[in-house]
C-alpha atoms as a PDB file:
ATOM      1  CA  UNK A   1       0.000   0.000   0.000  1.00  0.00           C
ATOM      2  CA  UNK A   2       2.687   2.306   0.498  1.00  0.00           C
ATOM      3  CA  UNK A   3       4.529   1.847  -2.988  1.00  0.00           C
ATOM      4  CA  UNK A   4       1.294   2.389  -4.222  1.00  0.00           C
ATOM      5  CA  UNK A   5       0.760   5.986  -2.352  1.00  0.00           C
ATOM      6  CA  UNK A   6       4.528   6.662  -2.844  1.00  0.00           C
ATOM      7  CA  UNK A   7       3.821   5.885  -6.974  1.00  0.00           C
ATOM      8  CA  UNK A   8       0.575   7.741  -7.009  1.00  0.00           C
ATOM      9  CA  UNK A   9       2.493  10.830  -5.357  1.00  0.00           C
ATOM     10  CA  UNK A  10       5.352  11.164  -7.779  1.00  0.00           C
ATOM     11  CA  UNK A  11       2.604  10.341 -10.582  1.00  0.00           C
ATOM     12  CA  UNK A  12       0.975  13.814  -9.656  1.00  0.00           C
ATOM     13  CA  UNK A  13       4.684  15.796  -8.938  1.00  0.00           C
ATOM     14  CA  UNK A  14       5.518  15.086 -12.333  1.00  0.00           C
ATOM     15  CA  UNK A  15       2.179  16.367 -13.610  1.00  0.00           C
ATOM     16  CA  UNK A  16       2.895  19.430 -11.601  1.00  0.00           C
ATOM     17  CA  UNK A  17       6.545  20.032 -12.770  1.00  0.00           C
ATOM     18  CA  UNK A  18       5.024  19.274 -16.617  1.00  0.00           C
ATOM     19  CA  UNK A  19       2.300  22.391 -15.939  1.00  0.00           C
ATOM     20  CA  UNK A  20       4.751  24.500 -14.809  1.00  0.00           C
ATOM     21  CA  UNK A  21       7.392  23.811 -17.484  1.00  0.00           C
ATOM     22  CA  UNK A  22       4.662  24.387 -20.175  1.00  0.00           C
ATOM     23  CA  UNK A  23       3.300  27.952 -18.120  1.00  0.00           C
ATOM     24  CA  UNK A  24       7.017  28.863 -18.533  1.00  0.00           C
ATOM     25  CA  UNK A  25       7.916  28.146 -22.383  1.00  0.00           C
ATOM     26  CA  UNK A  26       4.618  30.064 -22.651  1.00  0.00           C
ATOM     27  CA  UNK A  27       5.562  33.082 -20.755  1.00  0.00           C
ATOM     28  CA  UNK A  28       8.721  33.073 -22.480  1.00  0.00           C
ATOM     29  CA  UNK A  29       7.823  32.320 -26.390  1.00  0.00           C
ATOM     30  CA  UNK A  30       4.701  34.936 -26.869  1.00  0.00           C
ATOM     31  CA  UNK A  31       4.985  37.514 -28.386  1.00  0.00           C
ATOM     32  CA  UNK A  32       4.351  41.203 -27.148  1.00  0.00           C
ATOM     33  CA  UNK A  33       3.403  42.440 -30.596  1.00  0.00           C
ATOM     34  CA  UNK A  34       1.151  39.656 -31.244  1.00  0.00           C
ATOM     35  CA  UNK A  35      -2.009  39.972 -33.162  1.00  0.00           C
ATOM     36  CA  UNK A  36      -5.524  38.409 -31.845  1.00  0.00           C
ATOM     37  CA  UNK A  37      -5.960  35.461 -32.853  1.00  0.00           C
ATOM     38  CA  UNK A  38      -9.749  34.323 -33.818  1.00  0.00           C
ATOM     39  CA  UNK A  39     -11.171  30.693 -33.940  1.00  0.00           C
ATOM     40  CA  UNK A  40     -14.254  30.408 -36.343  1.00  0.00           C
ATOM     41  CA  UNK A  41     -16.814  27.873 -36.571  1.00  0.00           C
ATOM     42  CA  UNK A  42     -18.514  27.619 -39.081  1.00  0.00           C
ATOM     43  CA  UNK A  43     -21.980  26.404 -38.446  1.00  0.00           C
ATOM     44  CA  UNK A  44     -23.959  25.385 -41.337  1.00  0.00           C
ATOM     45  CA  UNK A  45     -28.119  24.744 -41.685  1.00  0.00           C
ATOM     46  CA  UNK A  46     -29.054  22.602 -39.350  1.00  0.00           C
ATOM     47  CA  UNK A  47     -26.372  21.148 -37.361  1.00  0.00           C
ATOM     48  CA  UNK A  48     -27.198  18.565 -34.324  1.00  0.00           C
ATOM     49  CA  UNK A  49     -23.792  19.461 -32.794  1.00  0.00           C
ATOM     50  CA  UNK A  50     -23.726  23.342 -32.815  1.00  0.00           C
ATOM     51  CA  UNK A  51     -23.334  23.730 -28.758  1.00  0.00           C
ATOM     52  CA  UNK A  52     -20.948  21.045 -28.491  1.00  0.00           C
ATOM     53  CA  UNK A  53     -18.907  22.874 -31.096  1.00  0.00           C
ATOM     54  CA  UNK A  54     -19.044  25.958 -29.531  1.00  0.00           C
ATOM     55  CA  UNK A  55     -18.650  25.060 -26.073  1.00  0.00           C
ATOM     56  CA  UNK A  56     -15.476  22.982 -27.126  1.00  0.00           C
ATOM     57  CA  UNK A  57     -14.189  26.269 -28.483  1.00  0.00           C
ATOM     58  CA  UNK A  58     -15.237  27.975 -25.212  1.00  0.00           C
ATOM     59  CA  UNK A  59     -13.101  25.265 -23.281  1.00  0.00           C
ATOM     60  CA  UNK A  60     -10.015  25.879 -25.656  1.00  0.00           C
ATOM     61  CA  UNK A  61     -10.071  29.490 -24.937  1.00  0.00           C
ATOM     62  CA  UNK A  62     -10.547  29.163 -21.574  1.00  0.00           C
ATOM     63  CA  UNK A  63      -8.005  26.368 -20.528  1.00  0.00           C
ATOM     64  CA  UNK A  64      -5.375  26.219 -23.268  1.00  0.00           C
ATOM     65  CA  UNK A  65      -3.291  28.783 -21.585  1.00  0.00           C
ATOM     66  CA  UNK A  66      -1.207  31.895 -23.574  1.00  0.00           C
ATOM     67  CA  UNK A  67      -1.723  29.813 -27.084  1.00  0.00           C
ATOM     68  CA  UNK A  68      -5.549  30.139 -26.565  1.00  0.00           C
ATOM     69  CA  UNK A  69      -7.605  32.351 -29.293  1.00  0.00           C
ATOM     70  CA  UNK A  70      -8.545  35.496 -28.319  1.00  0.00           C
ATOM     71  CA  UNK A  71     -12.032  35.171 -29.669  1.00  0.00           C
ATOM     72  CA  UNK A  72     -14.468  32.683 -30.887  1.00  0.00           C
ATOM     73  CA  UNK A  73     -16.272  33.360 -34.390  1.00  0.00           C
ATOM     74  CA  UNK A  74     -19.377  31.257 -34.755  1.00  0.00           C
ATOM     75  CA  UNK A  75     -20.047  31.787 -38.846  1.00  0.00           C
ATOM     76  CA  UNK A  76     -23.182  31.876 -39.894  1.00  0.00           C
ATOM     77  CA  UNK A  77     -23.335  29.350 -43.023  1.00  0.00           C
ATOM     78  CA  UNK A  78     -26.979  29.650 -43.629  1.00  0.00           C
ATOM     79  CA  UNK A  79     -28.079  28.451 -40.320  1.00  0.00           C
ATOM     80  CA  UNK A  80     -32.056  27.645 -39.510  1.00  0.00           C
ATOM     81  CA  UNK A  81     -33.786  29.424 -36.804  1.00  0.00           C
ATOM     82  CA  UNK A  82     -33.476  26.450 -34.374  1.00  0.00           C
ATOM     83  CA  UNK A  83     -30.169  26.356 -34.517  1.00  0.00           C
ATOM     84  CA  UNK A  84     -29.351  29.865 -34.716  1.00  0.00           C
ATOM     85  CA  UNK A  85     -31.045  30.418 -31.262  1.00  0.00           C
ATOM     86  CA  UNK A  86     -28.938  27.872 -29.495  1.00  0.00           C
ATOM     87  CA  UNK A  87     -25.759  29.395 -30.770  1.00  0.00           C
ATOM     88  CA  UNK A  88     -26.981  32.727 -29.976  1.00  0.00           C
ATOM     89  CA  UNK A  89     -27.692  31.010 -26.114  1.00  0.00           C
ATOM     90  CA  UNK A  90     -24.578  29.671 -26.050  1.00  0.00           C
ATOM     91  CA  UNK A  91     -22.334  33.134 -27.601  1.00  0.00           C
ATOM     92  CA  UNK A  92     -24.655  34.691 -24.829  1.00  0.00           C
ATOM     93  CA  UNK A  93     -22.706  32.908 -22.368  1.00  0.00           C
ATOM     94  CA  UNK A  94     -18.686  33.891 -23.115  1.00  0.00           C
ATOM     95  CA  UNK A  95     -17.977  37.078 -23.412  1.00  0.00           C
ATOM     96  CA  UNK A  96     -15.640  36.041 -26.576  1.00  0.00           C
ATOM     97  CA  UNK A  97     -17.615  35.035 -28.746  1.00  0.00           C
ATOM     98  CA  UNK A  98     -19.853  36.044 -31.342  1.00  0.00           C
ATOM     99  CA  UNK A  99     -21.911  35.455 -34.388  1.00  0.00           C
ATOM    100  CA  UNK A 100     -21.415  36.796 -37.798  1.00  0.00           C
ATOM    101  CA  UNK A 101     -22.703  36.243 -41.089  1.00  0.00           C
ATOM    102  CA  UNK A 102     -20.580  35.612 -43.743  1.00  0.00           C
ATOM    103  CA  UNK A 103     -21.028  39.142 -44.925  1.00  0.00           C
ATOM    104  CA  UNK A 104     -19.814  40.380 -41.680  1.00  0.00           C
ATOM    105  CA  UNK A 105     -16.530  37.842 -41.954  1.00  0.00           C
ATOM    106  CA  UNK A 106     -16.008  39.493 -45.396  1.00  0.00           C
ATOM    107  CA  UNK A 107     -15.685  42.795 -43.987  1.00  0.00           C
ATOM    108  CA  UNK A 108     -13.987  42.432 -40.490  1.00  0.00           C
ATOM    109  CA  UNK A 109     -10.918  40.197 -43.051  1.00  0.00           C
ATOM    110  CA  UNK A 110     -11.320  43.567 -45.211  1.00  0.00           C
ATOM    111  CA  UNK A 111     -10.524  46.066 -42.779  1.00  0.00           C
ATOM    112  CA  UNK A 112      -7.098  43.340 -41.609  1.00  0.00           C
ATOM    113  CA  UNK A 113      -4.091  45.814 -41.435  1.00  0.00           C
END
C-alpha cells in the first residue's frame, strides 16, 4: 500500500513540474506584438452538434493557456432558426464570442491591417 501511495504521489509531482514547465515556455515564447488570434466555426443549416462545437471552443479558450484564441467566431453558413437560437444562447454565455454572417466575416478580413 505504500509503494502504491509513494507511486501515485510522484505520478501527480511530475504532472505538476510538466504544468509549470509548459506555463514557462509560454511566458517566455509569446509575443508582445502579437495579433488576436480568432477561432471560427462555421456552423452550417441545421447542425445537431452546434453547442458542443461551440462550447469545445469555449473550453479551448478558456483552458489552453497563452496559445488560446482570443475570440471565438461562430459563422453563420446559412443556419435555420433552431439552430441559430442555441448558438446565440450559447455566444450569450462567453464574453468572446460572437456570431457573424458571412457578410460580416467578409468585412472584419477587409478592414485586416
Amino acid at each position: 500500500m505504500v509503494y502504491f501511495s509513494l507511486c501515485v504521489l510522484i505520478f501527480f509531482a511530475v504532472i505538476g513540474v510538466c504544468q509549470v514547465c509548459r506555463g514557462i515556455v509560454q511566458a517566455v515564447s509569446k509575443s508582445r506584438d502579437e495579433k488576436e488570434i480568432i477561432l471560427i466555426e462555421p456552423i452550417c443549416k441545421h447542425q445537431e452538434n452546434a453547442e458542443y462545437l461551440l462550447r469545445n471552443a469555449a473550453w479551448k479558450v478558456m483552458w489552453m493557456g497563452r496559445f488560446a484564441p482570443d475570440k471565438v467566431i461562430c459563422l453563420d453558413c446559412n443556419m435555420d432558426n433552431e439552430t441559430k437560437h442555441l448558438c446565440r444562447l450559447v455566444c450569450n454565455e462567453y464574453p468572446f464570442m460572437e456570431i457573424y454572417t458571412k457578410e460580416q466575416m467578409h468585412e472584419r478580413i477587409e478592414n485586416i491591417n
